[in-house]
Protein backbone atom coordinates (compact mmCIF):
# COMPACT_ATOMS: atom_id res chain seq x y z
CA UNK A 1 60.00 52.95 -21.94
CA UNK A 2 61.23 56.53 -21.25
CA UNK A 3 60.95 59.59 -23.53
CA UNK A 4 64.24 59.57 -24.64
CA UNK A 5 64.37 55.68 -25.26
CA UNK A 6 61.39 55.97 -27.34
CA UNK A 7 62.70 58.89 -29.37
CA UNK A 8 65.89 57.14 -29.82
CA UNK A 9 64.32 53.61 -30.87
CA UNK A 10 61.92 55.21 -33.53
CA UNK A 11 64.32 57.83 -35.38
CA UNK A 12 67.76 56.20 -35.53
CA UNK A 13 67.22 54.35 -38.96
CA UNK A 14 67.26 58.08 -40.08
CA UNK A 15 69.73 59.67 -37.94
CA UNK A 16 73.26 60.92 -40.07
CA UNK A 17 75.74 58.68 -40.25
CA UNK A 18 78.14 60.57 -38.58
CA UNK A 19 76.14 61.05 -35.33
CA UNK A 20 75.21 57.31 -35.37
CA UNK A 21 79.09 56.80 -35.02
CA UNK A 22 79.57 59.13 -32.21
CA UNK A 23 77.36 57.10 -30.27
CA UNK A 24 78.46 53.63 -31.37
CA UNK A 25 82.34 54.42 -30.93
CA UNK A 26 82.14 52.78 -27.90
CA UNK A 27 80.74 50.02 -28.98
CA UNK A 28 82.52 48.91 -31.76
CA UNK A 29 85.99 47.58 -31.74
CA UNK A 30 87.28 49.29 -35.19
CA UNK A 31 87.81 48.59 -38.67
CA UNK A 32 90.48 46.03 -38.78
CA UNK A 33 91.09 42.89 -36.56
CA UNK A 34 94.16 44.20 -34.92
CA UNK A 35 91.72 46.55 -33.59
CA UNK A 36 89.70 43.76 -31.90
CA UNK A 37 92.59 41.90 -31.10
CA UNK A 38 93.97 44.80 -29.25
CA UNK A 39 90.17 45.08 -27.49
CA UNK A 40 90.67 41.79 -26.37
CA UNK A 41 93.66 41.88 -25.33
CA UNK A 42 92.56 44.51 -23.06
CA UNK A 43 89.66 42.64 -21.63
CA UNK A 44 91.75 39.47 -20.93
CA UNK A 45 93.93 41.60 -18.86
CA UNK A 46 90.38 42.43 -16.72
CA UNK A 47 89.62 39.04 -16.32
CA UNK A 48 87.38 38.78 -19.40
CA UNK A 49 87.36 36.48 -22.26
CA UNK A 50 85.65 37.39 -25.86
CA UNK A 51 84.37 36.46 -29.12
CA UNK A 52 85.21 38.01 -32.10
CA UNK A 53 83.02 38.89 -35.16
CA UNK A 54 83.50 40.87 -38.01
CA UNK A 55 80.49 42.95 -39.19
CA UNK A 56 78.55 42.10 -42.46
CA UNK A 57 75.01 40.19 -42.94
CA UNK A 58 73.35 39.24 -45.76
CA UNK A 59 75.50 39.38 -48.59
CA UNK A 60 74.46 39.49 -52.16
CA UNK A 61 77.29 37.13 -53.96
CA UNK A 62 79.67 34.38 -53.67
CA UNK A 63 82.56 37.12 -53.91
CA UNK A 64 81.71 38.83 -50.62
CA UNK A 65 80.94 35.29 -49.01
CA UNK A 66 84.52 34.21 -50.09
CA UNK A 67 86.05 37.67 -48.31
CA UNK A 68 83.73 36.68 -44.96
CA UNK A 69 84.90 33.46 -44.71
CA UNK A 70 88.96 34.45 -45.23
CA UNK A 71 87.87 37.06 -42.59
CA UNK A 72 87.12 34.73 -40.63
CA UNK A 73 89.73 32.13 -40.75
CA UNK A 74 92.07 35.30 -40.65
CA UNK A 75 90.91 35.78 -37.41
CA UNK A 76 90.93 32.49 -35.68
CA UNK A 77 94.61 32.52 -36.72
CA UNK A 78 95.05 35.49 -35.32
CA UNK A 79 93.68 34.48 -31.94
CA UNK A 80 96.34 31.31 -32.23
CA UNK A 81 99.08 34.04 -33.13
CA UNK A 82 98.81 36.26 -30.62
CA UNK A 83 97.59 33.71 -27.96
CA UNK A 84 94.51 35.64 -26.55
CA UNK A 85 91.47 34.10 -25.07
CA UNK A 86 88.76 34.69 -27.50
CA UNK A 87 86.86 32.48 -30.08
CA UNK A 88 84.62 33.76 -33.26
CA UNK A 89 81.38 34.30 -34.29
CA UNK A 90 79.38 34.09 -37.77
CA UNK A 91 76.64 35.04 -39.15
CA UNK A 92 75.11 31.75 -41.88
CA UNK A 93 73.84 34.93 -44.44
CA UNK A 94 77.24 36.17 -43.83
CA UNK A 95 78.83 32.66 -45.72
CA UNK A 96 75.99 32.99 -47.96
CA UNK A 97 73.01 31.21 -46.64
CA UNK A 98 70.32 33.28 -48.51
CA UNK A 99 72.72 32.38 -52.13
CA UNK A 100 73.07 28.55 -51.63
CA UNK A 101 72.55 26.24 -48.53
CA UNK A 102 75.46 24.11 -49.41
CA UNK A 103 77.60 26.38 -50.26
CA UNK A 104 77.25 28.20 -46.81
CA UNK A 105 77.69 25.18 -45.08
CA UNK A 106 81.06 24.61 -47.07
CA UNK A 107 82.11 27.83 -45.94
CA UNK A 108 81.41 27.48 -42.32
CA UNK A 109 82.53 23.90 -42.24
CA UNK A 110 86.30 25.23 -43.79
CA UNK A 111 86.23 27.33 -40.28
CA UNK A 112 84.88 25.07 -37.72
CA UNK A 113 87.83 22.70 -38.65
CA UNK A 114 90.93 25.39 -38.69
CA UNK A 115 88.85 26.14 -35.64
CA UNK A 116 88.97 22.36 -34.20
CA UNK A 117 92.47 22.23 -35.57
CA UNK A 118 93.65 25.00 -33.16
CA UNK A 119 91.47 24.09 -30.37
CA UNK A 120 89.15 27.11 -30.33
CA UNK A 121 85.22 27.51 -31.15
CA UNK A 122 82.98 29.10 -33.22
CA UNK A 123 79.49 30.54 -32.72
CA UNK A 124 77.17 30.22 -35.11
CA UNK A 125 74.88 33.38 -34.63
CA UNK A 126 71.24 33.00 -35.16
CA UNK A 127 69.31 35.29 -37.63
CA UNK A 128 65.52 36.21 -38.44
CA UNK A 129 63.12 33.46 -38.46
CA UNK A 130 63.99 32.48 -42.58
CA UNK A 131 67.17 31.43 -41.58
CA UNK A 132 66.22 29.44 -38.05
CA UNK A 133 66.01 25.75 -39.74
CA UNK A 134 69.47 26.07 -41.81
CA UNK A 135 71.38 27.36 -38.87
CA UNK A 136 70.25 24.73 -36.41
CA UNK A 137 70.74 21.79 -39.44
CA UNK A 138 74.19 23.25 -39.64
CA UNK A 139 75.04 23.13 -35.97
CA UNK A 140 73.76 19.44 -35.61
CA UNK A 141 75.99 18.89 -38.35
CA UNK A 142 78.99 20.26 -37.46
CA UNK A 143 78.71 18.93 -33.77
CA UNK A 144 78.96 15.42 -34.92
CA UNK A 145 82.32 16.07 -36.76
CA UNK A 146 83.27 18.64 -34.96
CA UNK A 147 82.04 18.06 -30.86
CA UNK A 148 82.86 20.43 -28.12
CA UNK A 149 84.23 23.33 -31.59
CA UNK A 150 80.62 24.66 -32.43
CA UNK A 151 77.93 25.80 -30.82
CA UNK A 152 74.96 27.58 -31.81
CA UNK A 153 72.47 30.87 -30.84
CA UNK A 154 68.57 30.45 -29.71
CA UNK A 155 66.33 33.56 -29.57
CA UNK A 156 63.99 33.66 -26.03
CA UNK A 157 61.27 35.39 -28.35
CA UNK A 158 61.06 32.67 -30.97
CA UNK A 159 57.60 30.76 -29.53
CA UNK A 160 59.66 27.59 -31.29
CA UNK A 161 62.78 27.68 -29.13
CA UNK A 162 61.72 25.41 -26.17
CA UNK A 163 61.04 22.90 -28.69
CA UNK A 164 64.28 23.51 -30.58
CA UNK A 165 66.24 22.66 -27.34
CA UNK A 166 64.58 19.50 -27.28
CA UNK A 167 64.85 18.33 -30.79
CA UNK A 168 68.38 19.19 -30.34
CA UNK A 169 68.96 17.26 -26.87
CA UNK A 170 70.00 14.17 -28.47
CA UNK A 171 74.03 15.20 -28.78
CA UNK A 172 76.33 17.25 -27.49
CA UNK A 173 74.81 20.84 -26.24
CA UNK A 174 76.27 24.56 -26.58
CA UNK A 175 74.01 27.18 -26.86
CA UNK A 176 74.00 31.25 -26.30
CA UNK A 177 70.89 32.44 -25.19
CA UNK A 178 69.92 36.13 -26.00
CA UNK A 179 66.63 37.28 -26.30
CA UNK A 180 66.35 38.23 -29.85
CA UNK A 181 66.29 41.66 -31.92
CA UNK A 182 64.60 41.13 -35.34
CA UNK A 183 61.42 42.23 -35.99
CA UNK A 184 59.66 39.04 -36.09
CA UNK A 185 55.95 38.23 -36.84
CA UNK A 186 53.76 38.37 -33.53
CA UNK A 187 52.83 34.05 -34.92
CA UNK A 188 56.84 33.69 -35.17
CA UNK A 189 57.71 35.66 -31.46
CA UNK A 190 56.68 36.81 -28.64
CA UNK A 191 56.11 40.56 -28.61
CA UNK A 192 55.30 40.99 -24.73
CA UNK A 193 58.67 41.00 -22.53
CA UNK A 194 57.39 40.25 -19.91
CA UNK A 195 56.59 36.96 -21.83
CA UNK A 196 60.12 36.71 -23.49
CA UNK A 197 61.59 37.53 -20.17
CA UNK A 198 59.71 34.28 -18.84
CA UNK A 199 60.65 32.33 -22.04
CA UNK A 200 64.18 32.75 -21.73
CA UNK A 201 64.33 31.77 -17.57
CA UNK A 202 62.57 28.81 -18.81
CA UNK A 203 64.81 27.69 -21.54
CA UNK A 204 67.84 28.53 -19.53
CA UNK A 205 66.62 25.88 -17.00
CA UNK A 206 66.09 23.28 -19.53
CA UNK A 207 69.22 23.78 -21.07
CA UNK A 208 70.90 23.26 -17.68
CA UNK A 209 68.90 20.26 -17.58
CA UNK A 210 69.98 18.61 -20.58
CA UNK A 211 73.73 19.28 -19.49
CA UNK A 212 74.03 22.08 -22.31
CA UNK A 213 76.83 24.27 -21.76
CA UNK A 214 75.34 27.66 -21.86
CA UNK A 215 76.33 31.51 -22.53
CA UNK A 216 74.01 33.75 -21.03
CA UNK A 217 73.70 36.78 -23.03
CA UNK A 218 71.87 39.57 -21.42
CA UNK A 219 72.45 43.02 -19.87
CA UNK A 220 69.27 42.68 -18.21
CA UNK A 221 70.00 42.29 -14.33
CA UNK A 222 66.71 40.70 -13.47
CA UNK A 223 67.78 37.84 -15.97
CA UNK A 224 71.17 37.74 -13.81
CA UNK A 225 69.79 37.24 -11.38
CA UNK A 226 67.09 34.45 -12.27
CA UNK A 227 70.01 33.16 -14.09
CA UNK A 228 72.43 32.71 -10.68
CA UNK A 229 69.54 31.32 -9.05
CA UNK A 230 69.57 28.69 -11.61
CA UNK A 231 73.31 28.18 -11.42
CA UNK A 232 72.96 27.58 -7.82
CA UNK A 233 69.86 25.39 -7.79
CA UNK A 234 71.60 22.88 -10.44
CA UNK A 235 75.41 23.40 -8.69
CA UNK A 236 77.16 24.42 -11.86
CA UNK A 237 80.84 25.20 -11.49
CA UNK A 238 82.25 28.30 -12.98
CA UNK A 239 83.75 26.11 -16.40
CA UNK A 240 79.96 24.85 -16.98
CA UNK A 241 78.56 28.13 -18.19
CA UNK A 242 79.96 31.84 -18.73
CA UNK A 243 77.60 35.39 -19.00
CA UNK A 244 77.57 37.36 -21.80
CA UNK A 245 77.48 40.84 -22.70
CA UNK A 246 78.11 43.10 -25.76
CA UNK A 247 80.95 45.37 -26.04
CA UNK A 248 80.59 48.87 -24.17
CA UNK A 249 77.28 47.74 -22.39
CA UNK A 250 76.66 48.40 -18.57
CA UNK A 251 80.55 47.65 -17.55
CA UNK A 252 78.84 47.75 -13.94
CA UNK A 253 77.18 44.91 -14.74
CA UNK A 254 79.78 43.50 -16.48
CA UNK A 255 83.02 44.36 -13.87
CA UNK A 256 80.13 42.71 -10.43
CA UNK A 257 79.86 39.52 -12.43
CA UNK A 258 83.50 38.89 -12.81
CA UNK A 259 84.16 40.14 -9.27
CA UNK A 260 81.88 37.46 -8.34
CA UNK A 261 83.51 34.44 -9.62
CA UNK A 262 81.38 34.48 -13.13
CA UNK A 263 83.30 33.62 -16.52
CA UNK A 264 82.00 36.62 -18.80
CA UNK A 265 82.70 36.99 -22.23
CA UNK A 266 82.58 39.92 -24.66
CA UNK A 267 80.98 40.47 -27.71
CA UNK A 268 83.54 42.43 -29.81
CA UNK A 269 82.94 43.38 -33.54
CA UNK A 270 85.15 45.20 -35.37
CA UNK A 271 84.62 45.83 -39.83
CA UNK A 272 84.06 48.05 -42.23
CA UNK A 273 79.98 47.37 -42.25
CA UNK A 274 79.76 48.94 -38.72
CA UNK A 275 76.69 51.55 -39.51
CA UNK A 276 73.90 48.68 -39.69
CA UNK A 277 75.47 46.92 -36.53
CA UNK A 278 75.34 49.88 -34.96
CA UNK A 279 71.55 51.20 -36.15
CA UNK A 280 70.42 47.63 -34.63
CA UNK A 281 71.92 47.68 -31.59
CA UNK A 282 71.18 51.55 -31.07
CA UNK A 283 67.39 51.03 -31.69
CA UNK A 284 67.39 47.87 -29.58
CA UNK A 285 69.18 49.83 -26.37
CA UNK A 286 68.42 53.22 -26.38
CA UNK A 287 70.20 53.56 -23.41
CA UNK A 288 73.94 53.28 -25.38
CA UNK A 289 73.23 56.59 -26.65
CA UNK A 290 71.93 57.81 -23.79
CA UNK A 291 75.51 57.33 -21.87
CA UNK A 292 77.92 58.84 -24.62
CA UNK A 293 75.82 62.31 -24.81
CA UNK A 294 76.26 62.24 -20.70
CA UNK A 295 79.67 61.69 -21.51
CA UNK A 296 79.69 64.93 -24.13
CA UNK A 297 78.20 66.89 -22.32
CA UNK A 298 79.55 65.80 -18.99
CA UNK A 299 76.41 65.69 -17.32
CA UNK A 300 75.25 62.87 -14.17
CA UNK A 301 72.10 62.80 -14.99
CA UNK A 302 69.48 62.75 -18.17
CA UNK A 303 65.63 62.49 -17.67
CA UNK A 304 64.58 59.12 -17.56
């Protein structure tokens, strides 16, 4: 890890909100959903598809799980409305997982099926390691009334994912893959990349091997590129899988894959709860903040 990447990841939990938002701007789609839809309707127009998510994590009442779920169905009707190519993704502690199991489920149940009912899909986001069991109960729930509407997210550092791909083999497969960026026990995940790097290669393939449709999720080019070797070796057409990638994140990256046949989609949030989004993401990828000060101070080059 460079200087500056380690400076970043350690302070920004203390670093003024203001300054946090100077670097995130980019990042972040806005406040409202015509902000995202307007973000997406820019990235359809470059080939791209997205999914849409409005900020906000583990909420303390039924009230604010009631808002996040109107959010929510707001914006799968505003996908229909305005016809762009997009679907959404939730957070379980954002429909109130941590208040009452059921009662999340309700919630996210109400929007898989306006979801089903208008032909799009949802994403139900994995959290820290409390939450793993619920979320995957949910999603083999949902996929039986709801097949080919929900899928679900798996964490490369979780030791317990390999075996959660199996257990989950016996229906209808849709995962994203990411790596993971809670600070799990070391007996939970893997703390060693090089070992999570590994782990998530290895799931990929067995995911391809149980016929699971698959969203890559990863800025990390070495995982591209393990992951194209994959897509060749098992033959996959281009409507079998897609890459993903978060908002503002390496375009480079982004603009080679869909030059090269890929189907990418973009992570786009947009909300009012933007600052602990953007702390996450900040300390996870130093390297976002590194690219807006070289763009404020118009510089080519910082130490590395």
């Amino acid at each position: 890890m460079s200087l500056f990447n380690f400076f970043v990841s350690k302070t920004i939990m203390y670093v003024p909100s203001p300054i946090v938002g100077f670097f995130a701007k980019g990042y972040i789609a806005g406040e409202d959903l015509g902000a995202a839809i307007a973000t997406t309707k820019e990235l359809n127009r470059k080939g791209m598809v997205a999914t849409i998510d409005i900020l906000g994590e583990f909420i303390k009442t039924r009230e604010e799980a009631t808002f996040f779920k109107q959010q929510c169905l707001d914006i799968l009707n505003g996908i229909d409305k305005d016809d762009i190519d997009a679907n959404l993704s939730l957070k379980p502690t954002q429909m109130g997982l941590e208040l009452d199991k059921e009662f999340a489920f309700a919630n996210i149940r109400e929007i898989v099926a306006l979801a089903a009912s208008l032909n799009n899909f949802v994403r139900i986001d994995m959290e820290d390691h409390p939450c793993t069991d619920a979320t995957l109960e949910f999603f083999r729930r949902l996929r039986e009334e709801f097949p080919g509407h929900v899928g679900v997210v798996v964490q490369s550092y979780m030791r317990r994912t390999l075996d959660d791909i199996e257990e989950l083999s016996d229906g209808l497969l849709n995962f994203r893959l990411c790596k993971g960026i809670y600070n799990e026990p070391r007996h939970i995940a893997y703390k060693d990349m090089a070992i999570i790097n590994r782990n998530f290669t290895c799931c990929l393939e067995k995911m391809f091997e149980k016929k699971a449709y698959v969203g890559i999720a990863t800025h990390d080019e070495i995982l591209v590129f393990e992951a194209q070797q994959l897509i060749n070796k098992f033959g996959l057409k281009r409507d079998e899988y897609e890459f993903q990638m978060l908002l503002g994140v390496d375009p480079e990256l982004r603009d080679l894959l869909v030059e090269q046949g890929h189907r990418l989609r973009i992570y786009v949030p947009f909300g009012e709860k933007w600052m602990p989004y953007s702390r996450r993401r900040l300390k996870e990828n130093p390297s976002i903040a590194k690219h807006a000060l070289k763009q404020m101070l118009g510089m080519s080059a910082l130490p590395v």
